[in-house]
C-alpha atoms as a PDB file:
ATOM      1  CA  UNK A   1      66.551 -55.064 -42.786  1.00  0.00           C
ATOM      2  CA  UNK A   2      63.642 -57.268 -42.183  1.00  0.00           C
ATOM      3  CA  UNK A   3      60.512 -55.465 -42.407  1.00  0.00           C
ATOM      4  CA  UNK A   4      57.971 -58.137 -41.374  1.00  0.00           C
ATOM      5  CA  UNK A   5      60.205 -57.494 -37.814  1.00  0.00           C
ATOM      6  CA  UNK A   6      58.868 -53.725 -37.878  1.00  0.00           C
ATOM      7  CA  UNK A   7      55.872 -52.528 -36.421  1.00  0.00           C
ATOM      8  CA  UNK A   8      53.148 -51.800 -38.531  1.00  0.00           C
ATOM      9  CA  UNK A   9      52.560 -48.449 -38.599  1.00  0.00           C
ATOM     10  CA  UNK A  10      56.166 -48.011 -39.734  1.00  0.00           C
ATOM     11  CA  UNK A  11      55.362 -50.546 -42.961  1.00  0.00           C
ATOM     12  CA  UNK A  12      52.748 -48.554 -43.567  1.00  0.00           C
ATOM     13  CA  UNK A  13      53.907 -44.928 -43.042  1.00  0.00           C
ATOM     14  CA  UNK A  14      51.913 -42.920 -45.303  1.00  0.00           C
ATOM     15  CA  UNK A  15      53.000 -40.297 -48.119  1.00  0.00           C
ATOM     16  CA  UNK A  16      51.296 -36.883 -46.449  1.00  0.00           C
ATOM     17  CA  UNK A  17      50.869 -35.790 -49.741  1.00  0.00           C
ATOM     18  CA  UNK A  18      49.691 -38.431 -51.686  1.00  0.00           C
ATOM     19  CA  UNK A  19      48.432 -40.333 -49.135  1.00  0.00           C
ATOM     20  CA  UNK A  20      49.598 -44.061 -50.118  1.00  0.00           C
ATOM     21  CA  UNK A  21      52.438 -45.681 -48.268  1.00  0.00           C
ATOM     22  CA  UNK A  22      55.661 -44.096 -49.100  1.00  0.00           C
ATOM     23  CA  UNK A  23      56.824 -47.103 -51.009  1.00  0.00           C
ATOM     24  CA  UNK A  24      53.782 -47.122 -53.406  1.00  0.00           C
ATOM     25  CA  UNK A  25      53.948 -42.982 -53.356  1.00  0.00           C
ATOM     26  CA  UNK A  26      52.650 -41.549 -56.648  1.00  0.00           C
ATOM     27  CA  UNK A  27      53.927 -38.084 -56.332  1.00  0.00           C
ATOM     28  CA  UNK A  28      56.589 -38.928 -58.545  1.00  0.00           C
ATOM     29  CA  UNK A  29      53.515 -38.895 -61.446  1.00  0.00           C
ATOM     30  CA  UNK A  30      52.072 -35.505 -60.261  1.00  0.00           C
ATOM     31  CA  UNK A  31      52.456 -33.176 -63.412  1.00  0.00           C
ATOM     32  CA  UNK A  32      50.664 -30.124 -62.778  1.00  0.00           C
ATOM     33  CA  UNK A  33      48.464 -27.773 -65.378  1.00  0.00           C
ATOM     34  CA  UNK A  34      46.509 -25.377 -64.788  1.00  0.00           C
ATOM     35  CA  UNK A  35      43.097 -25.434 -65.268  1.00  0.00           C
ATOM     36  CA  UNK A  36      41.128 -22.778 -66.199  1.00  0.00           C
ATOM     37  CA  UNK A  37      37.405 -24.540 -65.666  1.00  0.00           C
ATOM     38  CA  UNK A  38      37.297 -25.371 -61.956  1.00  0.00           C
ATOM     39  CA  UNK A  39      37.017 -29.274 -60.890  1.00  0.00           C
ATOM     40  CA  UNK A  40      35.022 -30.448 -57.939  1.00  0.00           C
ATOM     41  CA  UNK A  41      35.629 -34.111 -57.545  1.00  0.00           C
ATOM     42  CA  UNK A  42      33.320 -36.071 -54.999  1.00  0.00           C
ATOM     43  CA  UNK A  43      35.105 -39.207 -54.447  1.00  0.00           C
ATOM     44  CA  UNK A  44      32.735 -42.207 -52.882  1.00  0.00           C
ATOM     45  CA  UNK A  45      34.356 -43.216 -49.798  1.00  0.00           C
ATOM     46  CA  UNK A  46      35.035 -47.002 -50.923  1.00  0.00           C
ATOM     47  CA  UNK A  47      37.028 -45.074 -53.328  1.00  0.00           C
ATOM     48  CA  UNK A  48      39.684 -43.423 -50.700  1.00  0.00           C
ATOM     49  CA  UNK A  49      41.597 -46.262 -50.044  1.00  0.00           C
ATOM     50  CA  UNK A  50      41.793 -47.856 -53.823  1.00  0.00           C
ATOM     51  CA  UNK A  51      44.677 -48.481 -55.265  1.00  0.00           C
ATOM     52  CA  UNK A  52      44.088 -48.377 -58.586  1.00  0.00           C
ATOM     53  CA  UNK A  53      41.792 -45.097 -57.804  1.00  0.00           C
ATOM     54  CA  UNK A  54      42.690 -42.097 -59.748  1.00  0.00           C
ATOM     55  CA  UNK A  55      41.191 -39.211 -58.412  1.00  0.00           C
ATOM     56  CA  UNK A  56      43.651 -38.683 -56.054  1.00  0.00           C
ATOM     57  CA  UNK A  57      46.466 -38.217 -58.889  1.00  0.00           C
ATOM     58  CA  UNK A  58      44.134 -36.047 -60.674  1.00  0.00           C
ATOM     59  CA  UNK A  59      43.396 -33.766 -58.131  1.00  0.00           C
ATOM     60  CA  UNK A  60      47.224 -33.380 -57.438  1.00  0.00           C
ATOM     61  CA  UNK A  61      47.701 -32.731 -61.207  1.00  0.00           C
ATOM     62  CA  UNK A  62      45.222 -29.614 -61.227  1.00  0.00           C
ATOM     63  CA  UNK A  63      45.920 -26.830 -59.040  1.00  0.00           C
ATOM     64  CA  UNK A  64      42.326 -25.361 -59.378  1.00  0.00           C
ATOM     65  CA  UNK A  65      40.801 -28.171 -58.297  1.00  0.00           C
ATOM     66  CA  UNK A  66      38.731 -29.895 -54.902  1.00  0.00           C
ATOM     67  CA  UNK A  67      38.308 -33.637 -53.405  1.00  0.00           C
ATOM     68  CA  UNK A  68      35.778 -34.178 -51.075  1.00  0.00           C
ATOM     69  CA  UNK A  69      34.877 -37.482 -49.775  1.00  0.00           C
ATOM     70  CA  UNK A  70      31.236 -38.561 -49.223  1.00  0.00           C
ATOM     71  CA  UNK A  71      28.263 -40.622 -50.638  1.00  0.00           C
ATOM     72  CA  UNK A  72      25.257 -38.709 -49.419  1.00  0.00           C
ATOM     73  CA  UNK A  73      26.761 -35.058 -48.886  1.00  0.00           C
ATOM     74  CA  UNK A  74      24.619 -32.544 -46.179  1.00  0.00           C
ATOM     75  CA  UNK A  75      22.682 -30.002 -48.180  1.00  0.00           C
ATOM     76  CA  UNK A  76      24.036 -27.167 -46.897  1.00  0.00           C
ATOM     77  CA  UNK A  77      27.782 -28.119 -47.749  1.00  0.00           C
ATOM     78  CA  UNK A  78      26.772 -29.498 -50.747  1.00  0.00           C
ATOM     79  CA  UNK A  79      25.328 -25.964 -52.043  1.00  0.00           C
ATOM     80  CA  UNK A  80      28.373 -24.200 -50.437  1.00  0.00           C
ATOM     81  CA  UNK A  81      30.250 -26.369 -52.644  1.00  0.00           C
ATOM     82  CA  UNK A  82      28.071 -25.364 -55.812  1.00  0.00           C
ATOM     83  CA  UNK A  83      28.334 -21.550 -55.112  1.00  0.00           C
ATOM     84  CA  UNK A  84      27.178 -19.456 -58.189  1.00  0.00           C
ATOM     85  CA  UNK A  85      30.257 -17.576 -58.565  1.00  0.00           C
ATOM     86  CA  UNK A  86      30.655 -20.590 -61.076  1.00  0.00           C
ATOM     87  CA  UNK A  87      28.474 -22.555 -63.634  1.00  0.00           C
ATOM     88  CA  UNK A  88      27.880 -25.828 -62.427  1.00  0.00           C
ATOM     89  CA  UNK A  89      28.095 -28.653 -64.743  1.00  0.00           C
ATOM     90  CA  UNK A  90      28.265 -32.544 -63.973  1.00  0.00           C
ATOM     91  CA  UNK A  91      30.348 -34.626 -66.313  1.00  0.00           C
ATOM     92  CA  UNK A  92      27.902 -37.836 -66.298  1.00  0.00           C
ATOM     93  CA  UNK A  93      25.697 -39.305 -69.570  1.00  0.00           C
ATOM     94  CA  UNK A  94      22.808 -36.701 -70.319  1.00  0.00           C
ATOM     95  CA  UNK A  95      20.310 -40.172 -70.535  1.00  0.00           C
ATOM     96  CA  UNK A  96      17.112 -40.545 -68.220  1.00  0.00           C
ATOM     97  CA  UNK A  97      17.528 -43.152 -65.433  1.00  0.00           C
ATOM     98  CA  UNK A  98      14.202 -44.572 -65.184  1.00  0.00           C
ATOM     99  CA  UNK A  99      15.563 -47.358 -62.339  1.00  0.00           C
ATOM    100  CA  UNK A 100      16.237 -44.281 -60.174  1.00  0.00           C
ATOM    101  CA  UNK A 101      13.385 -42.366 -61.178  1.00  0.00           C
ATOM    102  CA  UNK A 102      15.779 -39.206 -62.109  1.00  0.00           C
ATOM    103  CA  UNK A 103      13.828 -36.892 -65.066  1.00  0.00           C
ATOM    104  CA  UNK A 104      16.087 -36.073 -67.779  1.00  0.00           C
ATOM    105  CA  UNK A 105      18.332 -33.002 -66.881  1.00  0.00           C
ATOM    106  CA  UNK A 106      18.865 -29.436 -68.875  1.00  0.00           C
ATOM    107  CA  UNK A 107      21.147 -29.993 -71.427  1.00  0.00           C
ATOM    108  CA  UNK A 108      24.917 -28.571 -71.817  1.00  0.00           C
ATOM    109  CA  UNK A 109      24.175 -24.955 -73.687  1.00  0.00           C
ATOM    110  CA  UNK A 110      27.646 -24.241 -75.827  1.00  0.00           C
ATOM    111  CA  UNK A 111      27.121 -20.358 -74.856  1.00  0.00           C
ATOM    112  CA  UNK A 112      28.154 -21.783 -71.348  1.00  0.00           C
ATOM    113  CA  UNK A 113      31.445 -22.101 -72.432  1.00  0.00           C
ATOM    114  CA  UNK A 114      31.705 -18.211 -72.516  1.00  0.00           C
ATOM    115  CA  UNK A 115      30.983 -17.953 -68.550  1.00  0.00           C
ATOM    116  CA  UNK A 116      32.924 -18.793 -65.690  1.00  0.00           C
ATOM    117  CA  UNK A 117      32.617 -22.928 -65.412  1.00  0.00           C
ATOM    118  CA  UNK A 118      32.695 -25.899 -62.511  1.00  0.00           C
ATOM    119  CA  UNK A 119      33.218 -29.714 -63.868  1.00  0.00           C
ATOM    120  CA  UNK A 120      31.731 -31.784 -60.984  1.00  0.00           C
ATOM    121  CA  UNK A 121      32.791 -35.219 -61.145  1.00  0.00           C
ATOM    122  CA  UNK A 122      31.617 -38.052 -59.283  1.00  0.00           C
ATOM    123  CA  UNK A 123      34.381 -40.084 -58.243  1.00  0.00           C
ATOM    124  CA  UNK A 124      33.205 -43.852 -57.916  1.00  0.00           C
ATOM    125  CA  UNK A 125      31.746 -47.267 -60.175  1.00  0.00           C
ATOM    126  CA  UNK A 126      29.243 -46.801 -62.197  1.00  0.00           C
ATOM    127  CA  UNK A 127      27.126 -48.419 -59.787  1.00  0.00           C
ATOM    128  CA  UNK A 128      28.250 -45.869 -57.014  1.00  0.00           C
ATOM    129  CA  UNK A 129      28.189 -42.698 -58.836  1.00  0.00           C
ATOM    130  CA  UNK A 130      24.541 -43.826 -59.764  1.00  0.00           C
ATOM    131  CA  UNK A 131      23.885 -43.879 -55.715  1.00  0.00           C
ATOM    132  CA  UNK A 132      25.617 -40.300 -55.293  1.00  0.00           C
ATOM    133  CA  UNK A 133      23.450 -39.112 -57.773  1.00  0.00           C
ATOM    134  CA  UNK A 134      20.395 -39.876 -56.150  1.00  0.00           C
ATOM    135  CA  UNK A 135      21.482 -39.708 -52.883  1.00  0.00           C
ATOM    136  CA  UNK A 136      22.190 -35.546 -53.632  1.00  0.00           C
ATOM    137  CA  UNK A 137      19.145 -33.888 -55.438  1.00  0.00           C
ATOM    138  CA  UNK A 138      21.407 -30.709 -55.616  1.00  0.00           C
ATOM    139  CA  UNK A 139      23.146 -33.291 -58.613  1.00  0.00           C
ATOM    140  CA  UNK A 140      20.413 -34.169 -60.214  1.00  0.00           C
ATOM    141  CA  UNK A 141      19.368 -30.354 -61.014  1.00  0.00           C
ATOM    142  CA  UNK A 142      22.915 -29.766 -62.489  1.00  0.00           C
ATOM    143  CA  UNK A 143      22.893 -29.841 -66.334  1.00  0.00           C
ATOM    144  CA  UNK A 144      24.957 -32.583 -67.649  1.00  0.00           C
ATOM    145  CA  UNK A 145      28.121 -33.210 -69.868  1.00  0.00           C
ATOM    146  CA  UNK A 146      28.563 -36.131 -71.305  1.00  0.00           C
ATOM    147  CA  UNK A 147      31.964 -37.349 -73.480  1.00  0.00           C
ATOM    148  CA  UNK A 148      31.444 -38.313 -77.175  1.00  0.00           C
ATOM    149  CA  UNK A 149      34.395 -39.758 -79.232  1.00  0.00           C
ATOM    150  CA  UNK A 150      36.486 -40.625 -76.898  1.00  0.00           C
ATOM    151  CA  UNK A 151      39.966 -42.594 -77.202  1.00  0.00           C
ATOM    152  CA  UNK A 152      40.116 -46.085 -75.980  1.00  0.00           C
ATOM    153  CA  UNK A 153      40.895 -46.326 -72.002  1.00  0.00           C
ATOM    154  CA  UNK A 154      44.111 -46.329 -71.123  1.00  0.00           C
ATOM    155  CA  UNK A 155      42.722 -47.713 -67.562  1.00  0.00           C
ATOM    156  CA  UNK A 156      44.242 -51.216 -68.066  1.00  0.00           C
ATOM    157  CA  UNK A 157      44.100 -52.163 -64.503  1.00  0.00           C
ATOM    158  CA  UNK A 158      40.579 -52.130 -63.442  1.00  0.00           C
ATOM    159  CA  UNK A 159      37.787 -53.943 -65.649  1.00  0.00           C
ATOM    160  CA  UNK A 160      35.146 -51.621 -67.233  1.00  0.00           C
ATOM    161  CA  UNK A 161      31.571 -52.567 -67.613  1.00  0.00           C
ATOM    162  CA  UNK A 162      31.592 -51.054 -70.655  1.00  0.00           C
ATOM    163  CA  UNK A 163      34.331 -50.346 -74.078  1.00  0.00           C
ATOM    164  CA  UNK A 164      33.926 -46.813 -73.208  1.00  0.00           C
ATOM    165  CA  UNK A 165      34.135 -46.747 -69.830  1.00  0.00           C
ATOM    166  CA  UNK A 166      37.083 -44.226 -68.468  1.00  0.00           C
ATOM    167  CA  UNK A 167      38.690 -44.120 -65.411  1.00  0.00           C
ATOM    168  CA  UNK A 168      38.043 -40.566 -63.228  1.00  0.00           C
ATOM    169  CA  UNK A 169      41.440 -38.727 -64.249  1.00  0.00           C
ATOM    170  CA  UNK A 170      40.851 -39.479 -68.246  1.00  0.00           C
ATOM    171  CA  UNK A 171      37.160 -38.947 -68.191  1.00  0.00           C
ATOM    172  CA  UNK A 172      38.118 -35.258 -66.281  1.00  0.00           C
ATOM    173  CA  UNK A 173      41.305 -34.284 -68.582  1.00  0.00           C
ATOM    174  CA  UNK A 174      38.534 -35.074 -72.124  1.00  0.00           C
ATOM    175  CA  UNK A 175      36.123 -32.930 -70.492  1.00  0.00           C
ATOM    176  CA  UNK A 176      38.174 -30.456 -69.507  1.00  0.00           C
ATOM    177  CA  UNK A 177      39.979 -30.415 -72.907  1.00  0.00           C
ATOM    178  CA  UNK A 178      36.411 -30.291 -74.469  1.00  0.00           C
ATOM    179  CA  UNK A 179      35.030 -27.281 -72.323  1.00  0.00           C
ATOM    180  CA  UNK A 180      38.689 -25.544 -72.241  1.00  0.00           C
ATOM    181  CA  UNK A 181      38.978 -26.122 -76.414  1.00  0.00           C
ATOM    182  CA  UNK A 182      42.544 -27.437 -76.025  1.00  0.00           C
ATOM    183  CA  UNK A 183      42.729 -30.540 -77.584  1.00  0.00           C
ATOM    184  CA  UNK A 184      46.550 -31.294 -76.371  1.00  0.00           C
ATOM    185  CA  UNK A 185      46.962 -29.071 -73.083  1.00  0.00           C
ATOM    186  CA  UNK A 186      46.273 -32.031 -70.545  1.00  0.00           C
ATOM    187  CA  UNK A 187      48.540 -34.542 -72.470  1.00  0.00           C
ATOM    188  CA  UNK A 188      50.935 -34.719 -69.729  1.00  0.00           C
ATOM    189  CA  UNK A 189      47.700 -35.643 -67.267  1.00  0.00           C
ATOM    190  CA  UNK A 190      47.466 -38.600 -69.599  1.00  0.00           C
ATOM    191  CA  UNK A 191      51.080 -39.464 -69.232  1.00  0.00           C
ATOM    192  CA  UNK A 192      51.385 -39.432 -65.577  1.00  0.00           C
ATOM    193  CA  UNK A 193      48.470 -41.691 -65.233  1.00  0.00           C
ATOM    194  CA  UNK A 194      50.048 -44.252 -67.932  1.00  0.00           C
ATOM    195  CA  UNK A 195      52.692 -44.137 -65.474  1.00  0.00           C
ATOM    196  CA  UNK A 196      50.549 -44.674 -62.661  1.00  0.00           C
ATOM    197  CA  UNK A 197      48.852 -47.508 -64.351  1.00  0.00           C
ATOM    198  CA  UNK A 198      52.348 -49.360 -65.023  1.00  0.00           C
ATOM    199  CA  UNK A 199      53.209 -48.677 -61.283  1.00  0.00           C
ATOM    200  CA  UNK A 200      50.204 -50.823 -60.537  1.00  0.00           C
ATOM    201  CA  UNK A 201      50.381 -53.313 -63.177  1.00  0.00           C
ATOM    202  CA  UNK A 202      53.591 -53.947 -61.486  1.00  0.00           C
ATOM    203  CA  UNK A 203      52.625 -54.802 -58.141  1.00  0.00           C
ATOM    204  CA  UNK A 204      49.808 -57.191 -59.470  1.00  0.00           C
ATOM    205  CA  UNK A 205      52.610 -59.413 -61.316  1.00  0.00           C
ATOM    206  CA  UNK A 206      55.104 -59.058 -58.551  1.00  0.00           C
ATOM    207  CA  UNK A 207      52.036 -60.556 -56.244  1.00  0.00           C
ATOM    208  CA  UNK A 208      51.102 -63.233 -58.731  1.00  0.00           C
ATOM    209  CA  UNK A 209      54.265 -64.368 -58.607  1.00  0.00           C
END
């Protein structure tokens, strides 16, 4: 059949679970595991209709987990969103920002890791997250974790700013191995998204040529 002949919202009928078109569906990658620290991901909304984004994956992998869309979130929400049955903690780099004029925050406490947790992520470029950050002062009170000793990206698909730059689903699964102290529990998260990334990389040469 000739599908340039077909309307277009048939071309483009849409996964309801993933939310791609069903012939770039990446459901087949979902692996779940459960995770025991909570994950709050706050996805920029340039972000939602990315390709190479992987929140979306991520979120699918981890059954105790929450995507919300948004740059500057309403107060209100935002708290709800932060409620204190939980620790709060922000995965981003525990370094001042002088160009935003954000002080430096409270720093991660190891005791923490005793208590009920939250891993908020910020779900965008560097140069995004930065704008969610200051956008939400709710954020900016949250004490920080940042990732130390990291393995290389496996994000081959999307060019980082940085050599230790990591895409949202690998920079999640080391945190959450980190806070969890499961060094090898979210291996299969790391699979499934070097699956992902050779879905993509596919597409890219199949367009080039």
């Amino acid at each position: 059949m000739n599908t340039a002949s077909l309307p277009s919202t048939t071309r483009r009928a849409l996964c309801a679970v993933c939310l791609r078109p069903r012939q770039t569906c990446i459901c087949h990658w979902v692996k779940s595991v459960t995770n025991q620290v909570e994950v709050l991901i706050l996805q920029h909304p340039l972000e939602v209709g990315n390709a190479k984004g992987s929140a979306r994956l991520l979120h699918l992998c981890l059954p105790n987990s929450r995507l919300e869309v948004g740059e500057a979130f309403d107060a209100a929400q935002l708290q709800a969103m932060l409620s204190p049955d939980r620790r709060n903690v922000l995965l981003y780099p525990d370094t001042e920002d002088a160009a935003l004029g954000l002080a430096k925050p409270q720093p991660f406490d190891d005791a923490w890791l005793r208590e009920p947790l939250r891993l908020v992520v910020l779900d965008g470029t560097w140069r995004k997250s930065r704008k969610m950050l200051y956008l939400n002062p709710l954020l900016q009170s949250l004490p920080r974790l940042p990732l130390r000793d990291t393995p290389p990206s496996h994000y081959l698909i999307r060019k980082a700013h940085l050599p230790d730059q990591l895409s949202t689903l690998e920079a999640t699964v080391y945190a959450l191995a980190q806070l969890e102290n499961d060094i090898n529990k979210y291996d299969p998260l790391i699979e499934a998204f070097d699956g992902f990334v050779a879905q993509q990389a596919s597409y890219v040469r199949i367009r080039e040529n």
